[in-house]
Protein backbone atom coordinates (compact mmCIF):
# COMPACT_ATOMS: atom_id res chain seq x y z
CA UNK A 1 2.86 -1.34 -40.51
CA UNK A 2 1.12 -0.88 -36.96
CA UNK A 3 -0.24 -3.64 -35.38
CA UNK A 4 -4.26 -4.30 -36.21
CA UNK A 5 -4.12 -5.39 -32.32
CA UNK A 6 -2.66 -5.24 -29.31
CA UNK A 7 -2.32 -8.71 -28.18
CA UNK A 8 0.92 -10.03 -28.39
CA UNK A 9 1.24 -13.82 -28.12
CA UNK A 10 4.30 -15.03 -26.49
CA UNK A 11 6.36 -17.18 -28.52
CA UNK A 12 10.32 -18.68 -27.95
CA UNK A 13 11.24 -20.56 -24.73
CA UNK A 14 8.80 -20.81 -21.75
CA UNK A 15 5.47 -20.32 -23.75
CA UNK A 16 4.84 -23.97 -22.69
CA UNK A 17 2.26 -24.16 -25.61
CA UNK A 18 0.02 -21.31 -24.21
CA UNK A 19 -2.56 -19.58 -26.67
CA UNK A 20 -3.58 -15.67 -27.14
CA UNK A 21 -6.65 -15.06 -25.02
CA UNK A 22 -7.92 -14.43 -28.18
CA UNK A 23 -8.01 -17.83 -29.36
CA UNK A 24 -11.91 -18.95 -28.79
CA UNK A 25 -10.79 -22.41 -28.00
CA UNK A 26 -9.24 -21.20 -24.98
CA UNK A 27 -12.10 -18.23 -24.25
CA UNK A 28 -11.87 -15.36 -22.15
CA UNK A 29 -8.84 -15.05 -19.14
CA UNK A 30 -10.07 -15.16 -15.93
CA UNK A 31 -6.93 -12.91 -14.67
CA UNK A 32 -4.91 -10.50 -15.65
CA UNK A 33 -0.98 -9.66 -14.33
CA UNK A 34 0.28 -6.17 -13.70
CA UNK A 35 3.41 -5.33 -13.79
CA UNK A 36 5.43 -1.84 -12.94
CA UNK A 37 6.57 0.77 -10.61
CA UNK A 38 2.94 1.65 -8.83
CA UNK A 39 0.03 -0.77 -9.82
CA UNK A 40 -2.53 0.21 -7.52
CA UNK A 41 -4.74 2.46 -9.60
CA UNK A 42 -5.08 0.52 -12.35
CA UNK A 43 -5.70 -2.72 -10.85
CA UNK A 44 -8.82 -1.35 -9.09
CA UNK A 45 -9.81 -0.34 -12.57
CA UNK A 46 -9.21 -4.11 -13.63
CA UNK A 47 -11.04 -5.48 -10.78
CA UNK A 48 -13.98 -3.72 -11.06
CA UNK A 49 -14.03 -5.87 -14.83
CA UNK A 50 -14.37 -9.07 -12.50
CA UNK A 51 -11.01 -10.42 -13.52
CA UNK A 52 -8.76 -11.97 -10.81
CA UNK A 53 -5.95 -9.47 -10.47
CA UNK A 54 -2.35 -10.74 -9.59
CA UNK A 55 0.15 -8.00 -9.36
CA UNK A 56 3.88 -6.84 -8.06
CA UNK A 57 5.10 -3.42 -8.07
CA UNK A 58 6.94 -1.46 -5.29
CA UNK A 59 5.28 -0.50 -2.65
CA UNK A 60 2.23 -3.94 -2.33
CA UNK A 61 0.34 -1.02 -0.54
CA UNK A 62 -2.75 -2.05 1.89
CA UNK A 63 -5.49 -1.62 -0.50
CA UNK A 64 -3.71 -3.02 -3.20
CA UNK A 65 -3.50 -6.06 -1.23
CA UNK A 66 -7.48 -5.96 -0.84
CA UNK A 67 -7.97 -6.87 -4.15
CA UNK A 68 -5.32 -8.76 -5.44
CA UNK A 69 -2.69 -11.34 -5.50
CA UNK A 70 0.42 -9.17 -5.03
CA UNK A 71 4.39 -8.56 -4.39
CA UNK A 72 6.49 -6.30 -3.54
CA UNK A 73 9.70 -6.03 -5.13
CA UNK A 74 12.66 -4.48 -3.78
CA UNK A 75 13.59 -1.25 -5.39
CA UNK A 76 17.43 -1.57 -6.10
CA UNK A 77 16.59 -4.11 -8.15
CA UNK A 78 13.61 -2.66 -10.31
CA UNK A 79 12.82 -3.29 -13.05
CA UNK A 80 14.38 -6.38 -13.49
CA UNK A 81 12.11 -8.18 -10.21
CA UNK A 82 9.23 -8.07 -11.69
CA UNK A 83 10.17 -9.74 -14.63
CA UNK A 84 11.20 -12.68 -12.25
CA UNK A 85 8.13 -11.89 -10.16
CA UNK A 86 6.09 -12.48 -13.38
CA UNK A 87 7.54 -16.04 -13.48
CA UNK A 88 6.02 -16.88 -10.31
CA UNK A 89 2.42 -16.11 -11.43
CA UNK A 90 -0.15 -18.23 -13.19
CA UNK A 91 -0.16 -18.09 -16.56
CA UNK A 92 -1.86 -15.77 -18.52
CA UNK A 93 -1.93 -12.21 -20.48
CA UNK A 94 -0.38 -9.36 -18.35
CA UNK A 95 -0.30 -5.18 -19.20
CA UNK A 96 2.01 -2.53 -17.47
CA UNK A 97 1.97 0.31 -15.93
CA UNK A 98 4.45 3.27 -15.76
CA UNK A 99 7.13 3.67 -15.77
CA UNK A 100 8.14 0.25 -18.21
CA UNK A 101 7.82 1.96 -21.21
CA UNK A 102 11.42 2.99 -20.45
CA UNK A 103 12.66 -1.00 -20.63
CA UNK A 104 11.31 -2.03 -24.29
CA UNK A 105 13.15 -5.13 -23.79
CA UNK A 106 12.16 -6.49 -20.81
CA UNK A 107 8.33 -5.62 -21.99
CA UNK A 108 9.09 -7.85 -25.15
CA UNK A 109 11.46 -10.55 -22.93
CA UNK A 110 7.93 -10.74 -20.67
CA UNK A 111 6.45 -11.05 -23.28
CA UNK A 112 8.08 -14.16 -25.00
CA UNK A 113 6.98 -15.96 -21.95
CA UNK A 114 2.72 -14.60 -21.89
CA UNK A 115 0.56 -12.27 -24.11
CA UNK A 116 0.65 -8.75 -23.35
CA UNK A 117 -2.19 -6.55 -23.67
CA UNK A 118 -0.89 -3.47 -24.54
CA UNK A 119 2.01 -2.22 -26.46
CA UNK A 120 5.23 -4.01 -27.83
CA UNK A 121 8.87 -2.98 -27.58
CA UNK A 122 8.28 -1.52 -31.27
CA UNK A 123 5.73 0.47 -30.43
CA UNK A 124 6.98 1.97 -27.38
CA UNK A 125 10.60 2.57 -29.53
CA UNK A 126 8.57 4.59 -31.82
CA UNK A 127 6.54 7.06 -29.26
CA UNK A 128 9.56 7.01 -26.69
CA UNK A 129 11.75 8.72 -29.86
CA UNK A 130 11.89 12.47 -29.63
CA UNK A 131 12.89 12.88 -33.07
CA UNK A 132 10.35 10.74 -34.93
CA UNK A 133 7.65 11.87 -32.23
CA UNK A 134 8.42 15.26 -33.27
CA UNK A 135 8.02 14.85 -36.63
CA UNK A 136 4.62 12.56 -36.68
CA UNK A 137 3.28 15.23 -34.43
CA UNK A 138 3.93 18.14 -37.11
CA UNK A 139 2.48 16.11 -39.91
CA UNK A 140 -0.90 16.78 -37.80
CA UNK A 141 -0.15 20.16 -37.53
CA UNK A 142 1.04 19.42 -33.44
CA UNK A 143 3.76 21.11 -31.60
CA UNK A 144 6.93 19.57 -29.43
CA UNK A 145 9.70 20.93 -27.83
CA UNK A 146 12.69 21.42 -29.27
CA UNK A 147 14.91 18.65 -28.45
CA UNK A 148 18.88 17.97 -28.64
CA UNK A 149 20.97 15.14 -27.85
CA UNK A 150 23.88 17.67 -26.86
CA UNK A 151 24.26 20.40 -24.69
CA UNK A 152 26.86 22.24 -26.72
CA UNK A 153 25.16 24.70 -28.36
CA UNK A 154 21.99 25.14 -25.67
CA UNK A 155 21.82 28.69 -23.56
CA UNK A 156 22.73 27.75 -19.77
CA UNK A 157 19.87 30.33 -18.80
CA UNK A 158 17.73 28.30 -17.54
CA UNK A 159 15.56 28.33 -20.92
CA UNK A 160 15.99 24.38 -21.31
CA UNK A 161 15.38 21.35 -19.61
CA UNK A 162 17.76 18.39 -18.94
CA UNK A 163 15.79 15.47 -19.00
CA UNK A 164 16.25 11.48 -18.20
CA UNK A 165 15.45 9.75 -21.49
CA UNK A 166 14.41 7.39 -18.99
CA UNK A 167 11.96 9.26 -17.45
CA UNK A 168 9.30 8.84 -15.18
CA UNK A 169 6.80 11.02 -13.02
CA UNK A 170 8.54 14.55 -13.87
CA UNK A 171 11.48 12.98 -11.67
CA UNK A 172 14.79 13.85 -12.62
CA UNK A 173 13.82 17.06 -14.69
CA UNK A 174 16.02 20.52 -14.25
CA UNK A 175 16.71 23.82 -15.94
CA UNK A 176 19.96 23.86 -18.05
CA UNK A 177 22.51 26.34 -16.44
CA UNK A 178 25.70 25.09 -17.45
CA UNK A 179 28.03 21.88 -16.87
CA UNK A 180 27.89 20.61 -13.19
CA UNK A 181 26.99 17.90 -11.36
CA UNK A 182 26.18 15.09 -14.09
CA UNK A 183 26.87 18.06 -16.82
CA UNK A 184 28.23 17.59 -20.46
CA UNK A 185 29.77 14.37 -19.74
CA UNK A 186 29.65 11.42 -22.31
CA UNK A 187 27.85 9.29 -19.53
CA UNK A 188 24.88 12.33 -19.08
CA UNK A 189 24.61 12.95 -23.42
CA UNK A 190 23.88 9.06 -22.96
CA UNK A 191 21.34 9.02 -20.22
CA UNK A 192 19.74 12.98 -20.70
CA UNK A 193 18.35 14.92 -23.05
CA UNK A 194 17.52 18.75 -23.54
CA UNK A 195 14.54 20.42 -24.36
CA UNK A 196 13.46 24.06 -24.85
CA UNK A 197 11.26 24.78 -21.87
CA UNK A 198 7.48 25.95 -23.54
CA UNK A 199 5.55 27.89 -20.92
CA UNK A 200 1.54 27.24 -20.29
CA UNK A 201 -0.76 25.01 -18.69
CA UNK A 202 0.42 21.05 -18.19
CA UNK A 203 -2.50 19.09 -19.20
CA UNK A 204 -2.51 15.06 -19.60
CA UNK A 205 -5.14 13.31 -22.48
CA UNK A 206 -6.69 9.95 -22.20
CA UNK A 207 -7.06 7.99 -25.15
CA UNK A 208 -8.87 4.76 -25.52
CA UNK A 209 -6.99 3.34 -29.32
CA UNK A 210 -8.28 0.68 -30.80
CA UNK A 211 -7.83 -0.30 -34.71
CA UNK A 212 -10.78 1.73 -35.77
CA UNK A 213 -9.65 4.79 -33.77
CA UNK A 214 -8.92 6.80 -30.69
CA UNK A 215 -11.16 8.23 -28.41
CA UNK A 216 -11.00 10.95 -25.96
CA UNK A 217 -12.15 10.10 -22.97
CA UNK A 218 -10.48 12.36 -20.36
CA UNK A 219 -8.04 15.86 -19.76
CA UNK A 220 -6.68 16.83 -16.61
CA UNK A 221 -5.24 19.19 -15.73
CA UNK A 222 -1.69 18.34 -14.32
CA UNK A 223 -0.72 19.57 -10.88
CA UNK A 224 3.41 19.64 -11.07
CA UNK A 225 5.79 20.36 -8.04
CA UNK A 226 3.55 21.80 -5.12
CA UNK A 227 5.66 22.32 -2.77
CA UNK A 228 3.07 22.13 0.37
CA UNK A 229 3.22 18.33 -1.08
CA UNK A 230 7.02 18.25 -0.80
CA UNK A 231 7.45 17.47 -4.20
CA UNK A 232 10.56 18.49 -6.48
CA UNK A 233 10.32 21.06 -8.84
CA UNK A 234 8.87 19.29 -12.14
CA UNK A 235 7.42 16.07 -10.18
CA UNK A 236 4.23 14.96 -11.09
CA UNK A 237 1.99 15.15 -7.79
CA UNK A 238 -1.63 15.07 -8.57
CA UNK A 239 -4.54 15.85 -11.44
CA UNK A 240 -7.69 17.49 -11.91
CA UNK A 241 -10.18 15.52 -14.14
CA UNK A 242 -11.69 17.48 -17.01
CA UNK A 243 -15.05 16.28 -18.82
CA UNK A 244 -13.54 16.04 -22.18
CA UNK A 245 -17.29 16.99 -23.66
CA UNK A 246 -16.77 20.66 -21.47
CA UNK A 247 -13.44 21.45 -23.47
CA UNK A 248 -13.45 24.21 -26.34
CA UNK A 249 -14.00 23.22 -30.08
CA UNK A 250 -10.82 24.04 -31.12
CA UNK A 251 -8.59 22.32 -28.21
CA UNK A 252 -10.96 19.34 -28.94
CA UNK A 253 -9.88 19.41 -32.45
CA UNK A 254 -6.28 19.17 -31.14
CA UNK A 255 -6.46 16.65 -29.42
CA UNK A 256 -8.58 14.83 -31.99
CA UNK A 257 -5.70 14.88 -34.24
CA UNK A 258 -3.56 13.51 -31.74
CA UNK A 259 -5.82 10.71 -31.36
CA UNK A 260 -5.91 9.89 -35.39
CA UNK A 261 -2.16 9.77 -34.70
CA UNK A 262 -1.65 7.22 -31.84
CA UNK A 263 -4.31 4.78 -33.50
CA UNK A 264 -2.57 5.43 -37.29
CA UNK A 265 1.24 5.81 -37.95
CA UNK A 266 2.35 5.44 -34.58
CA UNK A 267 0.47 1.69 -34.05
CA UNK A 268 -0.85 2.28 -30.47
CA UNK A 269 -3.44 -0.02 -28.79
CA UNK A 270 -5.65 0.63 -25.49
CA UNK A 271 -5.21 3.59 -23.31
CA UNK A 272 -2.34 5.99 -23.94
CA UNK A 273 -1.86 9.05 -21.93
CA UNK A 274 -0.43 12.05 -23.71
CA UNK A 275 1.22 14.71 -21.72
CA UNK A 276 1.12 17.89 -23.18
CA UNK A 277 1.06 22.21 -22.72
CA UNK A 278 -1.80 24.42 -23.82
CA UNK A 279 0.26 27.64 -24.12
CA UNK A 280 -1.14 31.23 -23.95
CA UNK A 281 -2.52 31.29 -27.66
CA UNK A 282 -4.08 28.10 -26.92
CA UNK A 283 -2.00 25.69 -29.09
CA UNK A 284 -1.31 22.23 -27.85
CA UNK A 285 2.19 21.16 -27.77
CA UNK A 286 2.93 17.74 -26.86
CA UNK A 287 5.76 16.86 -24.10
CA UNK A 288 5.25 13.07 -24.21
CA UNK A 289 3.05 10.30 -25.12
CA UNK A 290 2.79 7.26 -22.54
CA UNK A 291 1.67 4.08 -24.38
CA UNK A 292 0.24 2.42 -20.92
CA UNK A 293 -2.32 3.58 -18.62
CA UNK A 294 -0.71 6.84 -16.55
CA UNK A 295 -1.80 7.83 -12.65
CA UNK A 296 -4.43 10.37 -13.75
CA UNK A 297 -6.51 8.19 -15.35
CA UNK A 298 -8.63 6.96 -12.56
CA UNK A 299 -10.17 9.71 -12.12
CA UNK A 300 -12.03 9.00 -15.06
CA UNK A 301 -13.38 5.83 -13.27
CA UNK A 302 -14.59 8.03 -10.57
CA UNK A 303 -16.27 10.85 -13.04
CA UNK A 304 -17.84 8.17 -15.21
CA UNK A 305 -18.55 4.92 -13.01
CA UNK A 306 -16.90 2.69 -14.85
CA UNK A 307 -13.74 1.09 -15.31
CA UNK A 308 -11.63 2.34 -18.26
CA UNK A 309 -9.53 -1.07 -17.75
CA UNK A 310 -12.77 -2.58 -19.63
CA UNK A 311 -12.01 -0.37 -22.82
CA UNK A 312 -8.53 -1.00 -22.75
CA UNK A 313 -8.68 -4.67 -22.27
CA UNK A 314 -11.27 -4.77 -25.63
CA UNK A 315 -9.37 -2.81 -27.06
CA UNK A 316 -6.46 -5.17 -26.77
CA UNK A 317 -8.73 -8.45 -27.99
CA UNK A 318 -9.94 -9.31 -24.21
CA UNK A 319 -13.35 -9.94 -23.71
CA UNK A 320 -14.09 -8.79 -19.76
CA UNK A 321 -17.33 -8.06 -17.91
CA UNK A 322 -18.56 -5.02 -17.38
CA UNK A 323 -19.49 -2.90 -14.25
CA UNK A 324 -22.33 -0.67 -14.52
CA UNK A 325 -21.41 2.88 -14.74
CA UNK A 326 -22.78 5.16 -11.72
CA UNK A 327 -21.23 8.47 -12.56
CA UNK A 328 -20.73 10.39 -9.50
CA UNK A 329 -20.58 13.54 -10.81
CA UNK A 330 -18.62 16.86 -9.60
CA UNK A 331 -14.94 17.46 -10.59
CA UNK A 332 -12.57 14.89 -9.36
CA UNK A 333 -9.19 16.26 -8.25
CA UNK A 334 -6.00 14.31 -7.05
CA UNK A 335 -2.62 14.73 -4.79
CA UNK A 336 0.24 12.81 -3.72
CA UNK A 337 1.29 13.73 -0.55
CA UNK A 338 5.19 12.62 -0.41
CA UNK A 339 7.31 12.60 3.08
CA UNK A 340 8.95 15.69 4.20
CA UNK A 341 11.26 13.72 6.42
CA UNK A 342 11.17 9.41 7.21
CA UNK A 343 8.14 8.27 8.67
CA UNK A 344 7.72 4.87 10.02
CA UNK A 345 4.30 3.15 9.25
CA UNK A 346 2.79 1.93 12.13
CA UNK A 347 -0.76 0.04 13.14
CA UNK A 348 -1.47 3.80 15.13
CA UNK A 349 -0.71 5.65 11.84
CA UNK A 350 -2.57 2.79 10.15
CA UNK A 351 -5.73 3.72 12.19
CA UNK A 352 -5.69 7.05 11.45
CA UNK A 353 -5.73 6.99 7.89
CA UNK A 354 -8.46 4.54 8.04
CA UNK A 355 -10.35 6.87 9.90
CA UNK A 356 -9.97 10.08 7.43
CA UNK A 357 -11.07 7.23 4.93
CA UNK A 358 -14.23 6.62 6.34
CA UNK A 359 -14.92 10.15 7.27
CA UNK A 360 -13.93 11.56 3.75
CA UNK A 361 -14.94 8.71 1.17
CA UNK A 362 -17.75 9.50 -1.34
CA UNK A 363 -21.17 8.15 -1.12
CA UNK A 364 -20.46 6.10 -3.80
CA UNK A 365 -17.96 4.02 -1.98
CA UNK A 366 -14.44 5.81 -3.69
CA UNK A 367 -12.36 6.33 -1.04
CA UNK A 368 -10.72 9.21 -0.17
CA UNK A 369 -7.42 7.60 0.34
CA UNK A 370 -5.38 5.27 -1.72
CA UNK A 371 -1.97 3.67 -1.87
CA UNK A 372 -2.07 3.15 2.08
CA UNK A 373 1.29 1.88 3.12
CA UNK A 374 1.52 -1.13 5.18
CA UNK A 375 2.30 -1.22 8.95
CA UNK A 376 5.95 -1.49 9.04
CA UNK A 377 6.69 0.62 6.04
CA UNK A 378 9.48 2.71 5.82
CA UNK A 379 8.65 5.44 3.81
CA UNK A 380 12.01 7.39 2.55
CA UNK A 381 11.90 11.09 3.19
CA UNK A 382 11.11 12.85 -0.18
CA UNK A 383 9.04 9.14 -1.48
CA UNK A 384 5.41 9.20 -1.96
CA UNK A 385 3.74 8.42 0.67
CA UNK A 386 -0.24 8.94 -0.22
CA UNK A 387 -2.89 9.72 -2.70
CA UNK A 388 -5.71 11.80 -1.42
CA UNK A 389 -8.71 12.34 -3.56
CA UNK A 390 -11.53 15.36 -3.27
CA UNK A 391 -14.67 15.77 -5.34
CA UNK A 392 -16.44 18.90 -5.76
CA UNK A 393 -18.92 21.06 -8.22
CA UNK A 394 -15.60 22.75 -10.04
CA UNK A 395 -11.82 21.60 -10.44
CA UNK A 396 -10.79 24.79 -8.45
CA UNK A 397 -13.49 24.16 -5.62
CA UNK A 398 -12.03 20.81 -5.21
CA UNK A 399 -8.47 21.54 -5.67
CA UNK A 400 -9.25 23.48 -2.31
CA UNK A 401 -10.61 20.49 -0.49
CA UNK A 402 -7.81 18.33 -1.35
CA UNK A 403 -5.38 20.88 0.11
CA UNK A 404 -7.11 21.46 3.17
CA UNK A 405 -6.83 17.24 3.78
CA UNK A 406 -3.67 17.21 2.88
CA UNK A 407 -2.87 19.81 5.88
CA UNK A 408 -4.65 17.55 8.12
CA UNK A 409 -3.40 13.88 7.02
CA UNK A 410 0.46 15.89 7.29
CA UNK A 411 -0.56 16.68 10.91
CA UNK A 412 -1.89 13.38 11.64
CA UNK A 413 1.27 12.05 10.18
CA UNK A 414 3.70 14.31 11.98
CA UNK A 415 2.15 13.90 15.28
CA UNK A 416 3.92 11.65 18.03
């Protein structure tokens, strides 16, 4: 049966006799720990709940830094640093970020040692599973892809995708056209699957799931491999936020039944993202389902105010504060600018960004960029290298803005 919550209490070696932040003995954490690839977004969610953030992912950018207690771990030996990186923290409950739902068992080994708000190794097992995804999603009348273990009877036309069953960010993704480099071997039918490409519109759902039910509380639309942003083909690279109130009845409905999914049969707690494509005849079928909070979703912070870490830490039995919600209005749009060649970070560089930041932030104090590297950095050519953010009356209007700032931050960058 799924889980009534999402608080896991450790238990086995290490607990050191510590209690679920639920117990009332104890009351309500005064921190939280993050854990995974990129942290950033999500911890300025958390911090805006006015817990103490601690924090190690890869990159320990600048404003990461500002408001929290955090690493960086080196990244030939993700994901298995921040597990030891956890050990170095006070104690207390931790969540995670992407991409960990693709290491169940270090989640649950993390676990053992401090209570996790979010989702267990059991439920990630069961959304992370092609073939019983596929099938919960067509009890609900929901699409997915076709999906094989096995290349051998797949069209090398370029119809189907091989993907990493370890995926993460659209990286690794690539039309089937026939055995190759990493083709039909035993290692790749391992490692890869392949799915029937379905054409239309990526789009990403927020849910907030809690025992009593999901709620929609943002769709975005996905912005995948822009090439001005030097990023490969299928790469996630950016969003643009979508008032779920503003979307049609029956795409609501949709996604409504997606929801009654994640918080039924499938056991899922707190925010999940759901990646999905609204085809031509306007069907919604589902690509993936991300039991964690995903890169798009603070944008939601900026269209509402708040701080969706709130909902997803209540959801998961913690009691935070609350920030007031300001909404700032406007459609929110995002990019990830990556490097088109290495660029050394330095305090000149540094200052520039800075500046843009100041010139370009919103009146209501979100700036207008995030995940500033530190002075020093090397930033590997084809990496991420920065989020830019643009606000504006439509999603197209600002999708324009954010391209002509990402012309100018490249120039800023590529100037001696």
């Amino acid at each position: 049966m799924p889980p009534e919550h999402a608080i896991h209490p450790p238990s086995g070696p290490g607990t050191g006799g510590e209690t679920s932040p639920r117990d009332p003995a104890q009351g309500a954490p005064r921190s939280l720990l993050i854990l995974g690839a990129s942290v950033r977004a999500w911890a300025a969610s958390v911090s805006r709940t006015g817990l103490v953030v601690h924090a190690a992912d890869l990159f320990a950018d600048r404003d990461l830094l500002a408001i929290a207690a955090a690493v960086a771990i080196p990244s030939e030996r993700y994901p298995i640093a921040l597990a030891e990186a956890a050990e170095t923290f006070p104690s207390g409950p931790w969540c995670y970020t992407g991409a960990l739902e693709n290491h169940p068992g270090l989640v649950d080994a993390i676990t053992a040692a401090r209570p996790l708000a979010g989702n267990a190794g059991e439920a990630i097992r069961r959304v992370r599973s092609p073939r019983h995804l596929a099938e919960e999603l067509a009890g609900v009348g929901i699409g997915f892809p076709r999906t094989l273990d096995d290349a051998a009877a797949i069209p090398c036309d370029g119809s189907w995708l091989r993907k990493p069953r370890a995926s993460g960010g659209g990286q690794g993704i690539a039309p089937w056209t026939g055995p190759g480099v990493g083709g039909t071997t035993l290692h790749a039918r391992r490692d890869h699957v392949w799915q029937e490409r379905c054409p239309g519109l990526p789009v990403c759902g927020a849910f907030v799931v809690t025992n009593r039910g999901a709620r929609l509380v943002g769709a975005s639309r996905q912005l995948i491999g822009v090439t001005a942003w030097h990023a490969p083909p299928y790469a996630y690279c950016g969003s643009v936020d979508v008032d779920p109130q503003t979307l049609p009845d029956d795409l609501g409905a949709q996604w409504n039944r997606i929801g009654t999914l994640l918080a039924g049969t499938l056991g899922l707690r707190g925010v999940v993202g759901v990646d999905a494509i609204v085809t031509p005849s306007g069907r919604l079928v589902v690509v993936e389902v991300n039991p964690r909070p995903t890169s798009s979703m603070e944008l939601i912070d900026r269209r509402t105010g708040s701080a969706l870490a709130a909902d997803h830490l209540t959801a998961c039995g913690i009691v935070t504060g609350r920030c007031s919600p300001a909404p700032s209005g406007g459609r929110w749009a995002k990019g990830i600018l990556r490097a088109a060649s290495l660029i050394a970070i330095d305090d000149r560089l540094c200052d520039r960004l800075d500046g843009f930041n100041s010139a370009w932030s919103h009146e209501d104090g979100w700036p207008a960029i995030a995940d500033l590297p530190r002075s020093g950095t090397v930033v590997p050519s084809g990496s991420p290298c920065i989020s830019l953010f643009a606000v504006a009356d439509t999603g197209r209007e600002a999708r324009r803005l954010l391209d002509q700032r990402m012309e100018i931050v490249e120039e800023a960058i590529g100037r001696p």
